[in-house]
PDB file of N, CA and C in Angstrom:
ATOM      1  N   UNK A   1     -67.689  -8.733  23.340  1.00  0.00           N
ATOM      2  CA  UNK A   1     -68.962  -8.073  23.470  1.00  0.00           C
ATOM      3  C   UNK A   1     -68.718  -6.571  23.586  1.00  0.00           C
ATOM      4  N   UNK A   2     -69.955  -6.062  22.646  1.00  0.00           N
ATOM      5  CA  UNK A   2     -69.528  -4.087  22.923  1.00  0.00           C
ATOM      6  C   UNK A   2     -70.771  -4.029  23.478  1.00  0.00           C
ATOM      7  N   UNK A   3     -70.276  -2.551  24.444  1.00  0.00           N
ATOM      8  CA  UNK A   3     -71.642  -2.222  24.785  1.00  0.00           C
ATOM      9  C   UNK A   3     -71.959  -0.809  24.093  1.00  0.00           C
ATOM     10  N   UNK A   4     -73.139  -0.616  24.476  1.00  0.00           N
ATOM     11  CA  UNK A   4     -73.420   1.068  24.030  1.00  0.00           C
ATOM     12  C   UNK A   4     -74.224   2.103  25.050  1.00  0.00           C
ATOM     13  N   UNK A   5     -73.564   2.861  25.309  1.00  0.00           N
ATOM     14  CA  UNK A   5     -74.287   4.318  26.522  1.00  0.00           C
ATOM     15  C   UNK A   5     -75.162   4.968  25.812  1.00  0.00           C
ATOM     16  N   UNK A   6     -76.331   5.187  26.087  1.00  0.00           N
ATOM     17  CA  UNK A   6     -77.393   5.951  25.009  1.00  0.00           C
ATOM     18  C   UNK A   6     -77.813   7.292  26.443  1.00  0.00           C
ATOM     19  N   UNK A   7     -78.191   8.236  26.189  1.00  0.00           N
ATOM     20  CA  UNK A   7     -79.051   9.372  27.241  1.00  0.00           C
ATOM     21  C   UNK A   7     -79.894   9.330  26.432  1.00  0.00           C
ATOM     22  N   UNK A   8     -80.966   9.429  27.314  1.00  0.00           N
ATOM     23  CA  UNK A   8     -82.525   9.815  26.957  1.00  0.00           C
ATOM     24  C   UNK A   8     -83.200  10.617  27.900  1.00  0.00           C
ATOM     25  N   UNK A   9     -83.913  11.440  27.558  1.00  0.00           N
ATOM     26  CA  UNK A   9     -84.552  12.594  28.263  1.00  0.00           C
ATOM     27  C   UNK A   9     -86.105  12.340  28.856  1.00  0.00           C
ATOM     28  N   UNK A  10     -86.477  11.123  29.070  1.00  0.00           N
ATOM     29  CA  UNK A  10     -87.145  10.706  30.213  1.00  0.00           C
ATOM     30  C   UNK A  10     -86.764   9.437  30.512  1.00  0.00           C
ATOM     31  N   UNK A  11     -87.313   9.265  31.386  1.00  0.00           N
ATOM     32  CA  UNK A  11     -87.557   8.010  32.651  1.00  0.00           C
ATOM     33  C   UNK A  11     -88.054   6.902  31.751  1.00  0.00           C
ATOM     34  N   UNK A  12     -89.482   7.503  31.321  1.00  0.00           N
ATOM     35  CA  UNK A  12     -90.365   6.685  30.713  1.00  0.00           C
ATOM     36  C   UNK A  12     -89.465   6.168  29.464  1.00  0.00           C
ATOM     37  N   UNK A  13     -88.915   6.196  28.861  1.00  0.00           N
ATOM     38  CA  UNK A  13     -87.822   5.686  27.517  1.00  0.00           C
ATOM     39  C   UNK A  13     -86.778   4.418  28.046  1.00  0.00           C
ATOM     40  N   UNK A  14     -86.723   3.932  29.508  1.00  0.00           N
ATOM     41  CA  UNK A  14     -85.888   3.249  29.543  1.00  0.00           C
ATOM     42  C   UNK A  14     -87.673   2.148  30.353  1.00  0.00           C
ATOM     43  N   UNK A  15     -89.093   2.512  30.908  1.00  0.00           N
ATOM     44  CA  UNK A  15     -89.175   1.498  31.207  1.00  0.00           C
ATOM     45  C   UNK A  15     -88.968   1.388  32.598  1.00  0.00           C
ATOM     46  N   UNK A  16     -90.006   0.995  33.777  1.00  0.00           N
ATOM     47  CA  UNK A  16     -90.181   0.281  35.184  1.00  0.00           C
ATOM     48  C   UNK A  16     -89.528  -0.345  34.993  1.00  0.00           C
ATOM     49  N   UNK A  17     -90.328  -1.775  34.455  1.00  0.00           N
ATOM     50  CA  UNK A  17     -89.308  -3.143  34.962  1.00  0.00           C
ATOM     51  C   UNK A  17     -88.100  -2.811  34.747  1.00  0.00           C
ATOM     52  N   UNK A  18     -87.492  -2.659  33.597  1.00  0.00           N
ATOM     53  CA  UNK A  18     -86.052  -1.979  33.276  1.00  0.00           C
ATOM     54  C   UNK A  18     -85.183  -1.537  34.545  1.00  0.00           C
ATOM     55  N   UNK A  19     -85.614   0.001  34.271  1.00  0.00           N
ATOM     56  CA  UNK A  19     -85.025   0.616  35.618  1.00  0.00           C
ATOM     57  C   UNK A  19     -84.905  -0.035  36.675  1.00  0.00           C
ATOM     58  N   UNK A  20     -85.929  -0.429  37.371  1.00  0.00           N
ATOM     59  CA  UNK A  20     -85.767  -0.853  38.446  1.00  0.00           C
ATOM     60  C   UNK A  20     -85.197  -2.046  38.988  1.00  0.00           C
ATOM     61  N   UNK A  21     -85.091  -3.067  37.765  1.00  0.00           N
ATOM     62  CA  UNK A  21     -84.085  -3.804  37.681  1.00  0.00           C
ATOM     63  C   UNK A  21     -82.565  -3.608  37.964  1.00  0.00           C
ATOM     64  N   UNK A  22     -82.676  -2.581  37.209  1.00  0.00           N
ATOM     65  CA  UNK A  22     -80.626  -2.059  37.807  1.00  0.00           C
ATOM     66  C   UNK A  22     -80.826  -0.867  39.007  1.00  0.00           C
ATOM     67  N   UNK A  23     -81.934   0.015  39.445  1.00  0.00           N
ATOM     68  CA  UNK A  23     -81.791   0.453  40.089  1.00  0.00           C
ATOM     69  C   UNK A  23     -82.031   0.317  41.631  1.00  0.00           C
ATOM     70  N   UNK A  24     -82.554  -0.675  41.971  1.00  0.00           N
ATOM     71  CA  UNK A  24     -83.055  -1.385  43.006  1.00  0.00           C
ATOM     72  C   UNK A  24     -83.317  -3.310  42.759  1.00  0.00           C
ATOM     73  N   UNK A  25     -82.121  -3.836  42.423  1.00  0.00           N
ATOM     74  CA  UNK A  25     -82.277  -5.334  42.327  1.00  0.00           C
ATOM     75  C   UNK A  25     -82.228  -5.975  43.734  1.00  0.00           C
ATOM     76  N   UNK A  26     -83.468  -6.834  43.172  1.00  0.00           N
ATOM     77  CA  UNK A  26     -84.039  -7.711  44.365  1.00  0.00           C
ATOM     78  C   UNK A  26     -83.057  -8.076  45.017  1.00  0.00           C
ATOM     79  N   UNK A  27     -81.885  -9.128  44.446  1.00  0.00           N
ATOM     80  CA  UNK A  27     -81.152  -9.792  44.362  1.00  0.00           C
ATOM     81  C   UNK A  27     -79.820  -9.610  44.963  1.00  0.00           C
ATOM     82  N   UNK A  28     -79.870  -7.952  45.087  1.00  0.00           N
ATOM     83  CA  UNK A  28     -78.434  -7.493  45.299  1.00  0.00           C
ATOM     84  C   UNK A  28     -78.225  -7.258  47.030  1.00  0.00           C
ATOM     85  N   UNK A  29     -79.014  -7.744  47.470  1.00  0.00           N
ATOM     86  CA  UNK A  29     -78.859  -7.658  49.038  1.00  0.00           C
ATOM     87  C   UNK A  29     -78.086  -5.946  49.426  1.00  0.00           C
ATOM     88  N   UNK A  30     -78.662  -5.095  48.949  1.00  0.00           N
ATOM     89  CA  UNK A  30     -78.669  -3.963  49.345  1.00  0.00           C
ATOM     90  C   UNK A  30     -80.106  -3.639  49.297  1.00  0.00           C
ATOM     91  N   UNK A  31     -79.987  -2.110  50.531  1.00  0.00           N
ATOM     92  CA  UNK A  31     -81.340  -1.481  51.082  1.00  0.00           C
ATOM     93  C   UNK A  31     -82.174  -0.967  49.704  1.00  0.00           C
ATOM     94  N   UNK A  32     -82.998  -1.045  50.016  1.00  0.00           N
ATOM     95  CA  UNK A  32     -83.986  -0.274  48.870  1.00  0.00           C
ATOM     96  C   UNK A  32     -84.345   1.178  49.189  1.00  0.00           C
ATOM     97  N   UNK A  33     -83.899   1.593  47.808  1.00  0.00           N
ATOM     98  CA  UNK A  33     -83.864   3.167  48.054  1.00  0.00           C
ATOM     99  C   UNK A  33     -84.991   3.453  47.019  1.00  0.00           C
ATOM    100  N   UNK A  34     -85.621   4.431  47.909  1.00  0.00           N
ATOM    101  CA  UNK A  34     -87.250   4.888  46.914  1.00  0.00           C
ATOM    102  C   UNK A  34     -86.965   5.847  46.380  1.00  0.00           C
ATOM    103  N   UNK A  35     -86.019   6.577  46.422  1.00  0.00           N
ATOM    104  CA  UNK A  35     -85.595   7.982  45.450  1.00  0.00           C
ATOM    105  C   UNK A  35     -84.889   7.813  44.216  1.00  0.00           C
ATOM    106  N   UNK A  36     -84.202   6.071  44.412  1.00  0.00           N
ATOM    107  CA  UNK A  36     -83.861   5.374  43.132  1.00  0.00           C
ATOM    108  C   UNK A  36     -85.180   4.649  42.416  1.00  0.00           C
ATOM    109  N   UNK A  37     -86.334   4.529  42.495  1.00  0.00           N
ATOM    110  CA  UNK A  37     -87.413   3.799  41.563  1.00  0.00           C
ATOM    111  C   UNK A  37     -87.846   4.666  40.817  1.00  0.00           C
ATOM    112  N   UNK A  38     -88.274   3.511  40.026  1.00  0.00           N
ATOM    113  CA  UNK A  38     -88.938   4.320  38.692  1.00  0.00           C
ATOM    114  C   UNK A  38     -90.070   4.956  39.067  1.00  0.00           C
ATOM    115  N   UNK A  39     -90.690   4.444  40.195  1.00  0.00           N
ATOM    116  CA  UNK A  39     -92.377   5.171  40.776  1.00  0.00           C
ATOM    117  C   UNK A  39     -91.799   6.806  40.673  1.00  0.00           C
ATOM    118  N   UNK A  40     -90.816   6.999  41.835  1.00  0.00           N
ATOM    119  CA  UNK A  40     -90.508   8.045  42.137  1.00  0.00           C
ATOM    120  C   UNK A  40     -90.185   9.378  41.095  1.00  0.00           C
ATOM    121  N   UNK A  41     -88.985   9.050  40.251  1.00  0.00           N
ATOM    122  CA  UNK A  41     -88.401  10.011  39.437  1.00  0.00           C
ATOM    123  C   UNK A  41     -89.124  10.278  38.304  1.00  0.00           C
ATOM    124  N   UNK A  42     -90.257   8.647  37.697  1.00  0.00           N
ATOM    125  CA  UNK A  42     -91.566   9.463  37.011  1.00  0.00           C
ATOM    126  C   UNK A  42     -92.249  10.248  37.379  1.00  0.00           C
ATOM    127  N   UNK A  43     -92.737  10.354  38.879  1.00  0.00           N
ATOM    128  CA  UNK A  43     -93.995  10.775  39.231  1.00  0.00           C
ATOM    129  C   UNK A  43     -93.074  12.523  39.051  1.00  0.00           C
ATOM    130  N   UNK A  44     -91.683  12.434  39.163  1.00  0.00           N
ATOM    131  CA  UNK A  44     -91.013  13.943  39.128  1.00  0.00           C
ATOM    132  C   UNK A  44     -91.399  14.463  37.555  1.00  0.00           C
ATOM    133  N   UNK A  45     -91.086  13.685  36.973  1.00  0.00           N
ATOM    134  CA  UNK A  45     -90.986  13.882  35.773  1.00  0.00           C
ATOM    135  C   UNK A  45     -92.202  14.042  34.964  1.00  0.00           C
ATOM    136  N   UNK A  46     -93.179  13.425  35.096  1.00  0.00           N
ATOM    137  CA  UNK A  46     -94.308  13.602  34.607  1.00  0.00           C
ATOM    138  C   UNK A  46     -95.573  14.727  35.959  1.00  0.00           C
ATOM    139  N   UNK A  47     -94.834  14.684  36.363  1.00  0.00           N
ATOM    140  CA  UNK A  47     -95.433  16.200  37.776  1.00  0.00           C
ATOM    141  C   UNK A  47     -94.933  17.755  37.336  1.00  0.00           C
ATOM    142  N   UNK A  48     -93.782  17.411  36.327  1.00  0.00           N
ATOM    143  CA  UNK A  48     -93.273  18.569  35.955  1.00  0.00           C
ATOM    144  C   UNK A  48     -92.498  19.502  36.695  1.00  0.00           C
ATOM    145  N   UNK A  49     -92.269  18.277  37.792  1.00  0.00           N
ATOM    146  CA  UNK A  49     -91.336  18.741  38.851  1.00  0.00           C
ATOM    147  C   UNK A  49     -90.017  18.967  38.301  1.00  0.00           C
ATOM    148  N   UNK A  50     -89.648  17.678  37.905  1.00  0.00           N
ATOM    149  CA  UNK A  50     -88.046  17.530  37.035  1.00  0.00           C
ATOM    150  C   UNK A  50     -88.261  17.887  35.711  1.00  0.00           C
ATOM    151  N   UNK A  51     -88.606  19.203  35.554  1.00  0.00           N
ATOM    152  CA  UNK A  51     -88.179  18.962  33.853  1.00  0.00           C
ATOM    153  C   UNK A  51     -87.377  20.373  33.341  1.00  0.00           C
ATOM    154  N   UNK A  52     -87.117  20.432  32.366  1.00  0.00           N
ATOM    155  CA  UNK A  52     -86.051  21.527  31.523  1.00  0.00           C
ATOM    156  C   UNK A  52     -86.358  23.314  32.487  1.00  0.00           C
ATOM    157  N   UNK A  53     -87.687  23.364  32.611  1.00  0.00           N
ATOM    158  CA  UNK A  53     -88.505  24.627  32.751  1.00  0.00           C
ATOM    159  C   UNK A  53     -87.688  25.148  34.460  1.00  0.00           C
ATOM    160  N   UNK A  54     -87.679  23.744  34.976  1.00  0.00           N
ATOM    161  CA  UNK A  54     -87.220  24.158  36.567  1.00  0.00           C
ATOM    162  C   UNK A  54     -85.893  24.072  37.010  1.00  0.00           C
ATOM    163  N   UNK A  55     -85.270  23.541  35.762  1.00  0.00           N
ATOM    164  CA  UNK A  55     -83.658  23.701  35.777  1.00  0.00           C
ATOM    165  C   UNK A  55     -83.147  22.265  36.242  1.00  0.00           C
ATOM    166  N   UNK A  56     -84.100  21.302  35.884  1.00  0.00           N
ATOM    167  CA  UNK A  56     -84.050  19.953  36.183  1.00  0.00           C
ATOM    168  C   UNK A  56     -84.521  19.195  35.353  1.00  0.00           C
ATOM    169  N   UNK A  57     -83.408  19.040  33.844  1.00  0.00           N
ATOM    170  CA  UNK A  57     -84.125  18.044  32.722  1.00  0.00           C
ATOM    171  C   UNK A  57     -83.396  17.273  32.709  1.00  0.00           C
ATOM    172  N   UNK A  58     -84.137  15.768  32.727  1.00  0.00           N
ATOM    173  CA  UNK A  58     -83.797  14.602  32.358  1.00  0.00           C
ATOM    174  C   UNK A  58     -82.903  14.173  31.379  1.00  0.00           C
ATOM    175  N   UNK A  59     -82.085  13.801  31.861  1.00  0.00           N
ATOM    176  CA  UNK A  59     -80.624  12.982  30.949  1.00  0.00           C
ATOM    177  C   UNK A  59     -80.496  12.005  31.465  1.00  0.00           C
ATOM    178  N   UNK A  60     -80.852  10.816  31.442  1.00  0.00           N
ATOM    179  CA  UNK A  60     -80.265   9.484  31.884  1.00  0.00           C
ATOM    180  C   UNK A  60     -79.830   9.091  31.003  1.00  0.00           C
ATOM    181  N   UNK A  61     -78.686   8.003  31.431  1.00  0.00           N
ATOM    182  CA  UNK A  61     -77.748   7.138  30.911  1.00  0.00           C
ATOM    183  C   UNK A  61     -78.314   5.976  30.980  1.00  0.00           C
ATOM    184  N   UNK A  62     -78.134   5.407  30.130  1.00  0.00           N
ATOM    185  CA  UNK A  62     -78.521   3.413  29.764  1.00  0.00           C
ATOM    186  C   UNK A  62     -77.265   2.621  29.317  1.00  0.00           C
ATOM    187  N   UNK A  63     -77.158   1.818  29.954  1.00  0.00           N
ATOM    188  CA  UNK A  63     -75.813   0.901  29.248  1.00  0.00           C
ATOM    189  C   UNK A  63     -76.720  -0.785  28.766  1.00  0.00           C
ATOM    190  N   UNK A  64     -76.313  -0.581  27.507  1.00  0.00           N
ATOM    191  CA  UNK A  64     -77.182  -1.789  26.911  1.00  0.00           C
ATOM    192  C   UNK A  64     -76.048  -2.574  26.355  1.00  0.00           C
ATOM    193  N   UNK A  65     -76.379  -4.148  26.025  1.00  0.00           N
ATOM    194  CA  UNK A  65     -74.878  -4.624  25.471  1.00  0.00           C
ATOM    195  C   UNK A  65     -75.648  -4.909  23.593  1.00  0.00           C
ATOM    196  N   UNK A  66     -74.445  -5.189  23.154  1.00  0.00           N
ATOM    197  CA  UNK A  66     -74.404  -4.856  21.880  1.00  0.00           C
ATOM    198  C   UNK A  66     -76.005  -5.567  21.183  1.00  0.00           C
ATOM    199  N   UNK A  67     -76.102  -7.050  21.230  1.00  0.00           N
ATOM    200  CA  UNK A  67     -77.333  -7.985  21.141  1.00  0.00           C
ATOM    201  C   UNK A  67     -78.533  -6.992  21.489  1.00  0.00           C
ATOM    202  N   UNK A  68     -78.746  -6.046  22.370  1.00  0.00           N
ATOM    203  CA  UNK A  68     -80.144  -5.616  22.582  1.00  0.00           C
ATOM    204  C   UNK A  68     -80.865  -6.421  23.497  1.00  0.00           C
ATOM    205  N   UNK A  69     -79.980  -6.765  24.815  1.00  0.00           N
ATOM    206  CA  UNK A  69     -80.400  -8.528  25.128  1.00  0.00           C
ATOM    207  C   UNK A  69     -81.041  -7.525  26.089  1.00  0.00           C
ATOM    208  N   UNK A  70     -80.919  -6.583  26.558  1.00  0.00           N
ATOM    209  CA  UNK A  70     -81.337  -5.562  27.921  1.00  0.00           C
ATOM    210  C   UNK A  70     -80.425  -4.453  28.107  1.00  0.00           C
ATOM    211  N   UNK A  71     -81.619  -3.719  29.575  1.00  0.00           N
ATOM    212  CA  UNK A  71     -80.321  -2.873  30.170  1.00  0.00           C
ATOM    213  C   UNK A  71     -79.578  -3.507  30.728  1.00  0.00           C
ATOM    214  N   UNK A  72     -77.805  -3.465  31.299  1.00  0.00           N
ATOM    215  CA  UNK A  72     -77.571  -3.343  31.931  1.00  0.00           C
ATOM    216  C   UNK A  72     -77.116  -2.165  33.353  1.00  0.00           C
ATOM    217  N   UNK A  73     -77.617  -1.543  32.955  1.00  0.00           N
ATOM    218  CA  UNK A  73     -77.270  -0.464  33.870  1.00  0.00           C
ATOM    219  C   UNK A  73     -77.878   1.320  33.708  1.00  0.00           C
ATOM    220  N   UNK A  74     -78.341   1.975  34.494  1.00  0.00           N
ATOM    221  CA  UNK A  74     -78.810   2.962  34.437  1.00  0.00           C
ATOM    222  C   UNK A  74     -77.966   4.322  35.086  1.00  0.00           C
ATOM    223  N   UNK A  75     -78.068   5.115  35.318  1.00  0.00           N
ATOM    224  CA  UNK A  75     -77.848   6.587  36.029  1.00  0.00           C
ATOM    225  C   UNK A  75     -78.862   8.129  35.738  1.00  0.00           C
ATOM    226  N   UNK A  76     -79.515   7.860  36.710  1.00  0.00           N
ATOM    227  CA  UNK A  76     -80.733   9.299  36.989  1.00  0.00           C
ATOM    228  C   UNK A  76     -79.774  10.538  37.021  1.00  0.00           C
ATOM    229  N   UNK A  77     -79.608  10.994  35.990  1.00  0.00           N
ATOM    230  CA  UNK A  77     -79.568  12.093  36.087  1.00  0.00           C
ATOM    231  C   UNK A  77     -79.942  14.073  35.545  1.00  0.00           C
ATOM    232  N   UNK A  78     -80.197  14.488  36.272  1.00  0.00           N
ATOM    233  CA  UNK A  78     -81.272  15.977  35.890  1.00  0.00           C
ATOM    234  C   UNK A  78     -80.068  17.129  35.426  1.00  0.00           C
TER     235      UNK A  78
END
């Protein structure tokens, strides 16, 4: 199996359920962090808080496997 790393320059391109799937899983018996959800870093991003103008543009990372079966994995970063 290959995978592939894609960046995309919003939030909104990878998707809630998505994100928040790898960034806060139910499942993973760790704390839930609200500065990791998708609520959060959209509401930055589409507030115009996080974007290019304030020296904070969106580059996230996606790790998808080859099939297109999903994400597996994300990283927020500005």
């Amino acid at each position: 199996m290959s995978y592939t790393i894609k960046a995309v320059d919003s939030i909104g391109e990878v998707g809630a359920t998505a994100w928040n799937a790898c960034a806060n899983p139910a499942n993973a018996g760790l704390a839930y962090d609200p500065f990791l959800s998708f609520a959060f870093l959209d509401a930055l991003e589409t507030s115009e808080s996080a974007v290019a103008g304030t020296g904070w543009a969106p580059y996230h990372l996606v790790l998808e496997n080859e099939d297109q079966a999903g994400v597996l994995g994300v990283v927020p970063m500005y």
